[in-house]
Protein backbone atom coordinates (compact mmCIF):
# COMPACT_ATOMS: atom_id res chain seq x y z
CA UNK A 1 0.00 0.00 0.00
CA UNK A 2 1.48 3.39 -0.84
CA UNK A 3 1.65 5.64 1.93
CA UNK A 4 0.49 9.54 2.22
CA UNK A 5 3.90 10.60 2.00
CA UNK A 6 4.93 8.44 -1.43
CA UNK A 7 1.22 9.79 -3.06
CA UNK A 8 2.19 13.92 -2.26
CA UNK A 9 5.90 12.99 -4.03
CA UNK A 10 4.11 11.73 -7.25
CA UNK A 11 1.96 14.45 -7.41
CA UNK A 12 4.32 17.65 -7.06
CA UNK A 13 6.81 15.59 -9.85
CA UNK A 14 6.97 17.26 -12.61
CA UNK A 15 6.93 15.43 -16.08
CA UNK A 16 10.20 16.28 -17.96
CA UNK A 17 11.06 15.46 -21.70
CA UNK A 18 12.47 12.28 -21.27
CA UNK A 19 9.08 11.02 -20.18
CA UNK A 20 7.68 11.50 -23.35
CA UNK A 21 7.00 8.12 -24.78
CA UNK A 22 9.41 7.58 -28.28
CA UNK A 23 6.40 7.35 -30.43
CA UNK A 24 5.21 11.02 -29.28
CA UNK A 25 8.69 12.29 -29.62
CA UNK A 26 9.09 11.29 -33.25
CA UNK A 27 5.50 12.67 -33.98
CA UNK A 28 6.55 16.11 -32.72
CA UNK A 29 10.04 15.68 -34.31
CA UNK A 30 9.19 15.22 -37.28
CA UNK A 31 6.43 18.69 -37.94
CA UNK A 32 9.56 20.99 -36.77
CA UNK A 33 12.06 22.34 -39.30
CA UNK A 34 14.79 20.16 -40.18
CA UNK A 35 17.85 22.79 -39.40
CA UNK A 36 16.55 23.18 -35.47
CA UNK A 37 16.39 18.96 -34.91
CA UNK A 38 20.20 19.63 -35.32
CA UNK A 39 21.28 22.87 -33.54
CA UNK A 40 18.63 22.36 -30.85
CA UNK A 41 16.25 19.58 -30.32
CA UNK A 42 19.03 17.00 -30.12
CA UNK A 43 20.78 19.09 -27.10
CA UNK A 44 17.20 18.48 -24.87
CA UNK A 45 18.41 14.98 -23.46
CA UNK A 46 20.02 12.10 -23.94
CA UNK A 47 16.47 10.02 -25.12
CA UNK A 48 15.71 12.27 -27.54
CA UNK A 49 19.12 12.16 -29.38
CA UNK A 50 18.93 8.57 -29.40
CA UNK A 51 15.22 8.81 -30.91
CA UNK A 52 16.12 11.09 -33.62
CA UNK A 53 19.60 9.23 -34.55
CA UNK A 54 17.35 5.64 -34.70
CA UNK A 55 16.82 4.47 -38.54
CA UNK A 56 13.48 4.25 -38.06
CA UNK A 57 12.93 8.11 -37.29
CA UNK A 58 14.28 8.62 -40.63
CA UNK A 59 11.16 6.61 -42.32
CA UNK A 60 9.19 9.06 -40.79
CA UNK A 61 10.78 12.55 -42.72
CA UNK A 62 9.87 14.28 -45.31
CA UNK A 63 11.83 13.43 -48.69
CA UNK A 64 13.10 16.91 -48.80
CA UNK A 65 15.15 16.10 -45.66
CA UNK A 66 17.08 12.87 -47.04
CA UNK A 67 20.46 13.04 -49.13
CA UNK A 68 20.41 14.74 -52.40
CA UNK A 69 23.26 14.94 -54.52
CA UNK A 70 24.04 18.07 -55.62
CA UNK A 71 26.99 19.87 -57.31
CA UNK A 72 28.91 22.13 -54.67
CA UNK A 73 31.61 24.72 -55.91
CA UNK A 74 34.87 24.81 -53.30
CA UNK A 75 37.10 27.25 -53.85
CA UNK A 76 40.33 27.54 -52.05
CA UNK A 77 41.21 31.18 -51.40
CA UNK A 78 44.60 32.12 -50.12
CA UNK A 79 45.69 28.62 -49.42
CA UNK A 80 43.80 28.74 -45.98
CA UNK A 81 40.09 29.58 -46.27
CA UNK A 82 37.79 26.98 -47.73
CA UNK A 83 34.48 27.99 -49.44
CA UNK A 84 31.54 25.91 -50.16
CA UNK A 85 28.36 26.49 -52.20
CA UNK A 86 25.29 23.88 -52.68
CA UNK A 87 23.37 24.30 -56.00
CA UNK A 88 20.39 22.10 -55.38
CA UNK A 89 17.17 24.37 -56.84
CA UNK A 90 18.75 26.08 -59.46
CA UNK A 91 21.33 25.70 -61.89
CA UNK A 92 25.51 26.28 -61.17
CA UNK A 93 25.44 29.00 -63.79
CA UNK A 94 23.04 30.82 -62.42
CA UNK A 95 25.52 32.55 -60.01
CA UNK A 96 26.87 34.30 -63.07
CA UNK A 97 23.72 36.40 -63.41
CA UNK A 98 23.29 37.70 -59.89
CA UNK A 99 24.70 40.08 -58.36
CA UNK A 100 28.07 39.70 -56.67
CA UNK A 101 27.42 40.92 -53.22
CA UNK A 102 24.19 38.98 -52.72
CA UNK A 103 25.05 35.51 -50.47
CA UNK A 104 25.72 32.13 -52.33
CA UNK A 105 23.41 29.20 -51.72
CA UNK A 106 23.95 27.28 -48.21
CA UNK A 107 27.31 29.44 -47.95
CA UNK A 108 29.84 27.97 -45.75
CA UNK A 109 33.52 28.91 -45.00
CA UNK A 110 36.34 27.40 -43.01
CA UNK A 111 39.33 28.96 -42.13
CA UNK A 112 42.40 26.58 -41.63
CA UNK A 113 45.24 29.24 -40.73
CA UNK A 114 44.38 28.62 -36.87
CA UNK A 115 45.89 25.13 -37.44
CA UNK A 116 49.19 27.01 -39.03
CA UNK A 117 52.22 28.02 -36.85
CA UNK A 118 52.58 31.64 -37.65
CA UNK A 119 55.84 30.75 -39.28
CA UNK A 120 54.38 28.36 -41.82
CA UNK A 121 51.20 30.75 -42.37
CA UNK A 122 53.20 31.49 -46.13
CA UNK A 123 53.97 27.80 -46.64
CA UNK A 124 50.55 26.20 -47.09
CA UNK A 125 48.94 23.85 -49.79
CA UNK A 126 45.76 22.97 -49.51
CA UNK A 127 44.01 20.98 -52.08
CA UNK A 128 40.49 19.60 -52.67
CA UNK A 129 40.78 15.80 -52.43
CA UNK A 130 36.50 15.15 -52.72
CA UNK A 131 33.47 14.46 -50.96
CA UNK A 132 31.78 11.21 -49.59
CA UNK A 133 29.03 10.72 -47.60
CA UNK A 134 28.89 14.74 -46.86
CA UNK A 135 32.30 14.74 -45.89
CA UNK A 136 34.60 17.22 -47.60
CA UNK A 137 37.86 16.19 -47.75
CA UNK A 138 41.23 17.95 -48.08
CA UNK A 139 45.01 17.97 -48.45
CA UNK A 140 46.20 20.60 -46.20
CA UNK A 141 50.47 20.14 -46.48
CA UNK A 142 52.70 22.83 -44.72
CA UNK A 143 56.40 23.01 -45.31
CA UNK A 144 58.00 23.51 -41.51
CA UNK A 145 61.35 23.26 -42.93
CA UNK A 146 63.95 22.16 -45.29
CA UNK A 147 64.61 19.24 -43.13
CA UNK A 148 61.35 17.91 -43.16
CA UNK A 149 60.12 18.99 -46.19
CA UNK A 150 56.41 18.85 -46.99
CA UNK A 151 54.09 17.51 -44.37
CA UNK A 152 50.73 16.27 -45.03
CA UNK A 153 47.63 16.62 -42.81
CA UNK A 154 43.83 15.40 -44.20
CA UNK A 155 41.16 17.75 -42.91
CA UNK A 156 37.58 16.15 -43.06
CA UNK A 157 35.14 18.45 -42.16
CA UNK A 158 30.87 18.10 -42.60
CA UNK A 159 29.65 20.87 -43.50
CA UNK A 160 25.91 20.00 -42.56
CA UNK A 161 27.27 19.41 -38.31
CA UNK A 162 30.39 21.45 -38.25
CA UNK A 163 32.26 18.57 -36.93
CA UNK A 164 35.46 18.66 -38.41
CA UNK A 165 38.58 16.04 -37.74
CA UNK A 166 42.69 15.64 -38.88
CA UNK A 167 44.46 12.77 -39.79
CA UNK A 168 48.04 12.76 -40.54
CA UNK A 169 49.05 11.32 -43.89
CA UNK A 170 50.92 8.00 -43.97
CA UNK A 171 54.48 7.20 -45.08
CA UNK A 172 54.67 7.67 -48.61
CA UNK A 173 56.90 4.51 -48.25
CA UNK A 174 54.21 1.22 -49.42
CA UNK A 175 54.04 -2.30 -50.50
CA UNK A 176 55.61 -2.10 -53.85
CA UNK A 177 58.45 0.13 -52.98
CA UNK A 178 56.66 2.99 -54.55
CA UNK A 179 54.69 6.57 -53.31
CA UNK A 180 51.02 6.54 -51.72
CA UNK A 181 48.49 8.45 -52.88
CA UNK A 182 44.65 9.43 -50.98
CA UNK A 183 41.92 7.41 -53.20
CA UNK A 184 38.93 7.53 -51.71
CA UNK A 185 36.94 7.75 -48.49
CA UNK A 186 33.15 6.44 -46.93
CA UNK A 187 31.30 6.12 -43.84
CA UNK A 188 30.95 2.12 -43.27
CA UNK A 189 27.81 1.04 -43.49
CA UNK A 190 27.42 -0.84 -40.66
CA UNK A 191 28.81 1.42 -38.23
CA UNK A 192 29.23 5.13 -39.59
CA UNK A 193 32.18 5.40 -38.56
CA UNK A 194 34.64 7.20 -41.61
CA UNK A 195 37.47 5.63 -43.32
CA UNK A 196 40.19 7.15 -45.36
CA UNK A 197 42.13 5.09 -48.58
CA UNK A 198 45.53 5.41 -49.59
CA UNK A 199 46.84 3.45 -52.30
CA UNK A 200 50.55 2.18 -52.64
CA UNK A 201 52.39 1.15 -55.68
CA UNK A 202 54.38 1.71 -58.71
CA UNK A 203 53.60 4.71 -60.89
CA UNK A 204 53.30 3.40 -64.54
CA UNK A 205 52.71 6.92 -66.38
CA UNK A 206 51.42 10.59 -65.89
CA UNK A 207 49.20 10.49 -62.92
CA UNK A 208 48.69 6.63 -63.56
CA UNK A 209 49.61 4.00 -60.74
CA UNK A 210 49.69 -0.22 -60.61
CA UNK A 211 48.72 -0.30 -57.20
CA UNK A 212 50.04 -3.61 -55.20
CA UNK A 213 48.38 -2.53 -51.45
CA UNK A 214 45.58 -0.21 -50.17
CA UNK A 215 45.65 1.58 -46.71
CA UNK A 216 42.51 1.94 -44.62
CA UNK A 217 42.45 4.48 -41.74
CA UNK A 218 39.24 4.36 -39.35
CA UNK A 219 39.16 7.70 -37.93
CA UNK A 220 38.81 8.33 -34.49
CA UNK A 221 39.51 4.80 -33.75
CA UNK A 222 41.48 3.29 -30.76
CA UNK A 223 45.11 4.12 -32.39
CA UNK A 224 44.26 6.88 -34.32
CA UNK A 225 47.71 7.25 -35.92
CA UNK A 226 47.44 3.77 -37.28
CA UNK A 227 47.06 3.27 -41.46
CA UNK A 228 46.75 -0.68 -41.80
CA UNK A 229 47.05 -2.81 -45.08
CA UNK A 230 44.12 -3.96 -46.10
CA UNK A 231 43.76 -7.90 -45.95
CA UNK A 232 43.27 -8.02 -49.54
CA UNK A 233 45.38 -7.26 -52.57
CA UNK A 234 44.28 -5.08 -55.60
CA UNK A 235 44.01 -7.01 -58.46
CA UNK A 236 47.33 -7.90 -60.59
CA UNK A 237 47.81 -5.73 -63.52
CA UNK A 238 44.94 -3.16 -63.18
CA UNK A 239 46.44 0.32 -63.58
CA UNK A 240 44.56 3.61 -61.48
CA UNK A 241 43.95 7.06 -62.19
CA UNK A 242 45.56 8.86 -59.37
CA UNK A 243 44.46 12.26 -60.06
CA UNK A 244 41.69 13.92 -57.74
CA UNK A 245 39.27 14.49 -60.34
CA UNK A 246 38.87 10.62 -60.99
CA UNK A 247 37.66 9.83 -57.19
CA UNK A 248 35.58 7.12 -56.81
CA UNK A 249 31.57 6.75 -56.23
CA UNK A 250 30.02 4.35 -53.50
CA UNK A 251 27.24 2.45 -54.42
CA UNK A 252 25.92 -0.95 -52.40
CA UNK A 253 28.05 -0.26 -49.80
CA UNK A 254 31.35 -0.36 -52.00
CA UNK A 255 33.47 2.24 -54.22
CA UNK A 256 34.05 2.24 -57.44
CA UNK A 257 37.07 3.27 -59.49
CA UNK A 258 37.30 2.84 -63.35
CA UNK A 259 40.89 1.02 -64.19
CA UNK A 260 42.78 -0.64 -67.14
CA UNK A 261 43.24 -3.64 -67.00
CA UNK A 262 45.35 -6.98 -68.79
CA UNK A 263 48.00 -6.40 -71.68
CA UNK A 264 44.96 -4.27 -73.91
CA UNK A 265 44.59 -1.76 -70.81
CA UNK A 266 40.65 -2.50 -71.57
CA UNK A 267 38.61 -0.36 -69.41
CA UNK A 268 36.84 -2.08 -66.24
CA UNK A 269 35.55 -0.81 -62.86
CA UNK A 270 37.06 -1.79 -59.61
CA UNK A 271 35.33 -2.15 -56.78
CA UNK A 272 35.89 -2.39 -52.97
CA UNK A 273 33.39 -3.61 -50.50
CA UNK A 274 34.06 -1.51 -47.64
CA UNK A 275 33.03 -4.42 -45.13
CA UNK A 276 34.52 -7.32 -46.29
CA UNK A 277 37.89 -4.89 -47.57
CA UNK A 278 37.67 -7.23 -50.48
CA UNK A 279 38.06 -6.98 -53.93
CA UNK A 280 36.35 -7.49 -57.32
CA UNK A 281 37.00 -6.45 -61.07
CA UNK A 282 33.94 -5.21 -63.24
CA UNK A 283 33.00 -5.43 -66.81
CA UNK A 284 32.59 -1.95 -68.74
CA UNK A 285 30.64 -1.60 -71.51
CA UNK A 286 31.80 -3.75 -74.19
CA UNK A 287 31.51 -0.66 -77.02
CA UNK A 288 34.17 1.22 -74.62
CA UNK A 289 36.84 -0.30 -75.70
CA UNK A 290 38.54 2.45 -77.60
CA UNK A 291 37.89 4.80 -74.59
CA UNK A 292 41.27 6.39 -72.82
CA UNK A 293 40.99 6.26 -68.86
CA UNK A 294 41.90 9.75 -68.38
CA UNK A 295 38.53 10.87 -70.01
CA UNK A 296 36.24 8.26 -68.43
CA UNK A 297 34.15 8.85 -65.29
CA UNK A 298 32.26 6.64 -63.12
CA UNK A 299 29.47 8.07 -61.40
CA UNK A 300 25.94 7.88 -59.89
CA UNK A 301 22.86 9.17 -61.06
CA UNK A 302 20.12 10.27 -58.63
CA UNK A 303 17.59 8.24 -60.54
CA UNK A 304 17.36 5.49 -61.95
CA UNK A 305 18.27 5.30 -58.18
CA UNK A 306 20.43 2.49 -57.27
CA UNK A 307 22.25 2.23 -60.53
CA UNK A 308 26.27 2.65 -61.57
CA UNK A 309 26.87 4.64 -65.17
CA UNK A 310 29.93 5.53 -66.75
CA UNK A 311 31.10 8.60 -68.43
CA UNK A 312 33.29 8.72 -71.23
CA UNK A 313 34.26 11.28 -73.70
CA UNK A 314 34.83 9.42 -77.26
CA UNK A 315 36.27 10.71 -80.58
CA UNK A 316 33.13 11.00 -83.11
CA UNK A 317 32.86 10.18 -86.81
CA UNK A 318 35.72 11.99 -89.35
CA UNK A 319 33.62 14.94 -89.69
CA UNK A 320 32.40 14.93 -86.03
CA UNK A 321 33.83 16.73 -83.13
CA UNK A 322 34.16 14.76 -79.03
CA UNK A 323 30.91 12.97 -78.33
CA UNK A 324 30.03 12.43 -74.69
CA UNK A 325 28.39 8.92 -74.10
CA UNK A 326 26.50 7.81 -70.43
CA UNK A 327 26.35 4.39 -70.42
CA UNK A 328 24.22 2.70 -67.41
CA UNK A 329 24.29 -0.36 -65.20
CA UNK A 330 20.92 -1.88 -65.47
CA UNK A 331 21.45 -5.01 -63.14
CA UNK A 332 24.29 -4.37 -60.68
CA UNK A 333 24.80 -7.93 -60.53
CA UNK A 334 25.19 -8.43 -64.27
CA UNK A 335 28.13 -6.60 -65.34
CA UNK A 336 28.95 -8.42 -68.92
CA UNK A 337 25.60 -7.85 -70.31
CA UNK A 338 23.33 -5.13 -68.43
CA UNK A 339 25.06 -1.71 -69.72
CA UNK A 340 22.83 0.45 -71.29
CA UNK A 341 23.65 3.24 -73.51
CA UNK A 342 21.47 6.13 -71.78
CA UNK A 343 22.95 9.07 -73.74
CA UNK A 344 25.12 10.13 -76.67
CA UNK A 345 25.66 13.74 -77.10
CA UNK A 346 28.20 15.92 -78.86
CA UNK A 347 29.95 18.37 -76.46
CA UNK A 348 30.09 22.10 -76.86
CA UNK A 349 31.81 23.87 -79.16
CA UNK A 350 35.34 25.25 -78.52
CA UNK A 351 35.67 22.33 -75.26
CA UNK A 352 38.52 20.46 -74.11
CA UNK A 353 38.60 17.82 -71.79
CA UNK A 354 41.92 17.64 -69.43
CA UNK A 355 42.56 15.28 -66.98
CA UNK A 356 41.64 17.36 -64.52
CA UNK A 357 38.11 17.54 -65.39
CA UNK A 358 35.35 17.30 -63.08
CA UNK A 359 32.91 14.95 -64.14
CA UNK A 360 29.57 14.40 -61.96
CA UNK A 361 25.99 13.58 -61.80
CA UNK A 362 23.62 15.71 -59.51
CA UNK A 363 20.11 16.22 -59.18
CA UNK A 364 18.89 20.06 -59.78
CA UNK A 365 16.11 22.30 -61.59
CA UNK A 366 13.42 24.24 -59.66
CA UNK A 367 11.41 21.00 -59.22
CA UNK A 368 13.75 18.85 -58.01
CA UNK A 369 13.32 16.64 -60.70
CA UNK A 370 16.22 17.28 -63.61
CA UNK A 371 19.22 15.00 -63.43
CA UNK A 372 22.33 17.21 -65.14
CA UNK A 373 25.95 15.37 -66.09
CA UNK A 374 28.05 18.20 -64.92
CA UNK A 375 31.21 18.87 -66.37
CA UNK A 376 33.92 21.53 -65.16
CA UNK A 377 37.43 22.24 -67.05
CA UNK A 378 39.05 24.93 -68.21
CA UNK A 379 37.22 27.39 -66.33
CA UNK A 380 33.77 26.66 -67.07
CA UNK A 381 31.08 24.39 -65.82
CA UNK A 382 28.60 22.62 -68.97
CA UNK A 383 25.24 21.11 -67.77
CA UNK A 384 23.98 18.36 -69.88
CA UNK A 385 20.37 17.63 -69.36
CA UNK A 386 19.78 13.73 -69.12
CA UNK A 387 15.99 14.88 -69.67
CA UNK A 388 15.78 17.52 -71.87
CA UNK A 389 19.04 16.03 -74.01
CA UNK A 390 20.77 19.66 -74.32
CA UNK A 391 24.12 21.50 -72.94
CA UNK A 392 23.94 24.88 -71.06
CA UNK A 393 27.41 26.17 -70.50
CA UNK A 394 28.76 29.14 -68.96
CA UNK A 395 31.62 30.64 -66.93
CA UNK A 396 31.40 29.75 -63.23
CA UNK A 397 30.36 33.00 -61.74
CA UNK A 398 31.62 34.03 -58.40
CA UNK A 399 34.99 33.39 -58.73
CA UNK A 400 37.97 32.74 -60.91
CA UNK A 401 41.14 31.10 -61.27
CA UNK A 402 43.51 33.20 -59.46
CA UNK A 403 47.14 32.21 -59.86
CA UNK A 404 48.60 35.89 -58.18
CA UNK A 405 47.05 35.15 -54.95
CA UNK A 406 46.58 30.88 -55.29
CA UNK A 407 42.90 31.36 -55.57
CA UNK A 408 40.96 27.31 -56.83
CA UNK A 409 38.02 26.47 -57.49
CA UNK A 410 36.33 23.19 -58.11
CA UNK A 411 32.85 21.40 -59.16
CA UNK A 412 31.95 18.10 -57.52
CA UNK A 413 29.26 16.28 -56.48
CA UNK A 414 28.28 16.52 -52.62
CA UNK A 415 25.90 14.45 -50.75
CA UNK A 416 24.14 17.09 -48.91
CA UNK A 417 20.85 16.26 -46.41
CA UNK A 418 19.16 18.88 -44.04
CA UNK A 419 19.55 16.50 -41.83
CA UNK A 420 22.45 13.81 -40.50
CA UNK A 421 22.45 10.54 -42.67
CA UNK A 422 20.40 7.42 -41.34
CA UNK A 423 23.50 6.15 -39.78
CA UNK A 424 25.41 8.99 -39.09
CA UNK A 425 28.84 9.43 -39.94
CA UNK A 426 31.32 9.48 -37.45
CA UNK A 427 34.48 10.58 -36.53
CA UNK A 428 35.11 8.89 -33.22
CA UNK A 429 37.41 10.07 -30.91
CA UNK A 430 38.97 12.21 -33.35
CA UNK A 431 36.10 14.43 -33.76
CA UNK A 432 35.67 17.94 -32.99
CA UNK A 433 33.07 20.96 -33.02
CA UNK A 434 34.42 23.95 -34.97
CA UNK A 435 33.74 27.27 -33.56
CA UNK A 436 33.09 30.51 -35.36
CA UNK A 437 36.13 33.16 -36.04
CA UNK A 438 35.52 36.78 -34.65
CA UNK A 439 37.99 38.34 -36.87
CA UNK A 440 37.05 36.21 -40.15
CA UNK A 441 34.21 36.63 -42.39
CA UNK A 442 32.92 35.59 -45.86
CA UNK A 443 29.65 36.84 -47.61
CA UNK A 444 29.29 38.51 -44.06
CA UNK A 445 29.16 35.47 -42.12
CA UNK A 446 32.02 34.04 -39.61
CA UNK A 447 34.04 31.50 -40.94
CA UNK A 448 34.51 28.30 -38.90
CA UNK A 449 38.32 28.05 -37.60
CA UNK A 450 40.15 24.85 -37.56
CA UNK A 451 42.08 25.25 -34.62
């Protein structure tokens, strides 16, 4: 029997959100802005972070809330601040017509001279390596001194949570007696937590390697300074593109590079399953085979969803100039005989494809709806329609190459989301919160300061 005493107690406690059964929570969760389940609602307790990080709270959101892939612009200004812009709604040459003061779409800047000694402030590279899994990645190397020479430092910062984290570059001593080189990055599916890929090997030509050994880094893991060899071995004879703008796309929980392969160097996709850290060699389209690695792209589309394509820029008929083709993977599990050719365009007059080209498929329009093959070289970003079947090119708009003051800029394709992915990536231990500079702005915001 409860006593006088134990019934006054009940009564004058007060309920507090963490009563709230689950069910209620992810009813009132999900009516509120996606933004303020970030910055505010997660903060409330304990419960209701756990709630809102649960996969099934993310069956419950809107559509507008999940990943899109869209085509982000980074430019590096000054070798220390990084600038990104997300061009979901509208086209990427659109910023050309507007006017230059007004504020970019989902502007965000990070400053990484904090992380400089004020001696080395003047001796800073930092290049764009890619995105995965909203994770920007990037090569930030400083030069301390002639007797150490260049030292390399990854910065991985998400732009959607302002976590940011560093991981120190391995030995560029491998299996194979040759240089390392970043390749690629993802969030494991199982867990969240990020990974970073270095290849080792022997360098067969310009920006080509045969790589004999990967290196996998789990960030934020228990020895966080630890790059281990991946258990198993590239296949023999396949030669890489080591080259940023040929970074690899994940699909079905693996990434996907495109290769040459056997004595004809015929093209074929490689692919590593980022549980198993396993390997398996992939059929390209059969009418590829006069296609040059260093203008072929894998990438993939927002819809058909769930599908692998290719990208390659082929030499057209004697009177014809480069024709772009987008060949598709019908049946992921069916690589000899499930390619599709999707599109065959010619490109616009007066381009050139380098090397260095950006090559990318991202979902924009005002609707939502269009799929565009972006392409950035030479200065200028072309849209190709995979709906309409037409080009729109342009100069990119805000900025410009700037050599004087070591001003880049670069196209990819980011996986953006107003909110955190289903499984959220993680950085573990290693993981930090940036906070805002008071002496730094861009488009009259505070940068974020990597410290």
């Amino acid at each position: 029997m409860v006593s006088a005493a134990e019934r006054r107690r009940r009564r004058k406690r007060k309920t507090t959100a963490s009563d709230l059964p689950d069910d209620v929570v992810v009813e009132i969760v999900s009516r509120l802005p996606p933004r303020s389940i970030i910055t505010g609602w997660r903060a409330v307790s304990k419960s209701w972070r756990r709630v809102t990080a649960s996969p099934a709270f993310y069956n419950t959101i809107t559509p507008r809330a999940r990943p899109l892939p869209v085509a982000a612009k980074v430019t590096v200004q000054n070798t220390t601040v990084v600038c990104l812009e997300l061009f979901g709604s509208h086209p990427i040459n659109a910023a050309a017509d507007n006017d230059d003061d007004a504020p970019p779409p989902y502007p965000r800047a990070l400053w990484l001279g904090g992380a400089v000694p004020r001696n080395n402030i003047g001796h800073v590279s930092t290049l764009v390596l890619g995105s995965w899994d909203g994770v920007l990645c990037l090569d930030m190397s400083t030069y301390p001194s002639w007797k150490t020479g260049w030292k390399s430092v990854y910065v991985l910062w998400n732009p959607l949570t302002n976590a940011c984290a560093t991981v120190a570059a391995p030995p560029v001593v491998g299996a194979g007696g040759g240089g390392g080189n970043f390749v690629g990055a993802y969030a494991h599916p199982e867990t969240g937590r990020f990974h970073l890929l270095h290849a080792t090997g022997r360098i067969v030509g310009e920006l080509l390697m045969s790589p004999a050994a990967f290196l996998v880094h789990t960030v934020g893991g228990n020895n966080d300074a630890a790059w281990r060899v991946a258990p198993a071995r590239p296949p023999d004879e396949i030669v890489m593109p080591i080259h940023n703008a040929a970074r690899p796309v994940a699909l079905h929980g693996k990434l996907h590079w495109v290769v040459q392969s056997g004595g004809r160097r015929d093209i074929k996709l490689l692919a590593f399953d980022t549980v198993r850290e396993d390997f398996r060699l992939m059929e390209a389209p059969e009418q590829m085979g006069t296609s040059k690695i260093e203008t072929t792209r894998v990438a993939v589309p927002p819809s058909p969803a769930g599908k692998l394509c290719t990208i390659a820029m082929v030499a057209g008929d004697a009177n014809s100039a480069l024709e772009m083709e987008v060949w598709v993977l019908d049946d992921y599990g069916d690589d000899r005989r499930s390619w599709r050719l999707m599109a065959r365009t010619q490109v616009p007059w007066g381009w050139y494809f380098s090397m260095d080209a950006q090559v990318g498929v991202a979902r924009h329009g005002a609707d939502g709806e269009e799929d565009v093959v972006f392409v950035h070289t030479n200065g200028r970003v072309d849209e190709y329609s995979l709906r309409r079947g037409s080009w729109q090119a342009n100069k990119v708009g805000r900025w410009f190459v700037d050599f004087a003051h070591e001003n880049r800029e670069l196209v990819l394709r980011h996986e953006h989301s107003m909110l955190p992915l289903p499984l959220e990536v993680s950085f573990g231990a290693a993981s930090r919160v940036l906070p805002r500079s008071r002496s730094r702005y861009e488009w009259g915001k505070p940068c974020y300061c990597l410290v």
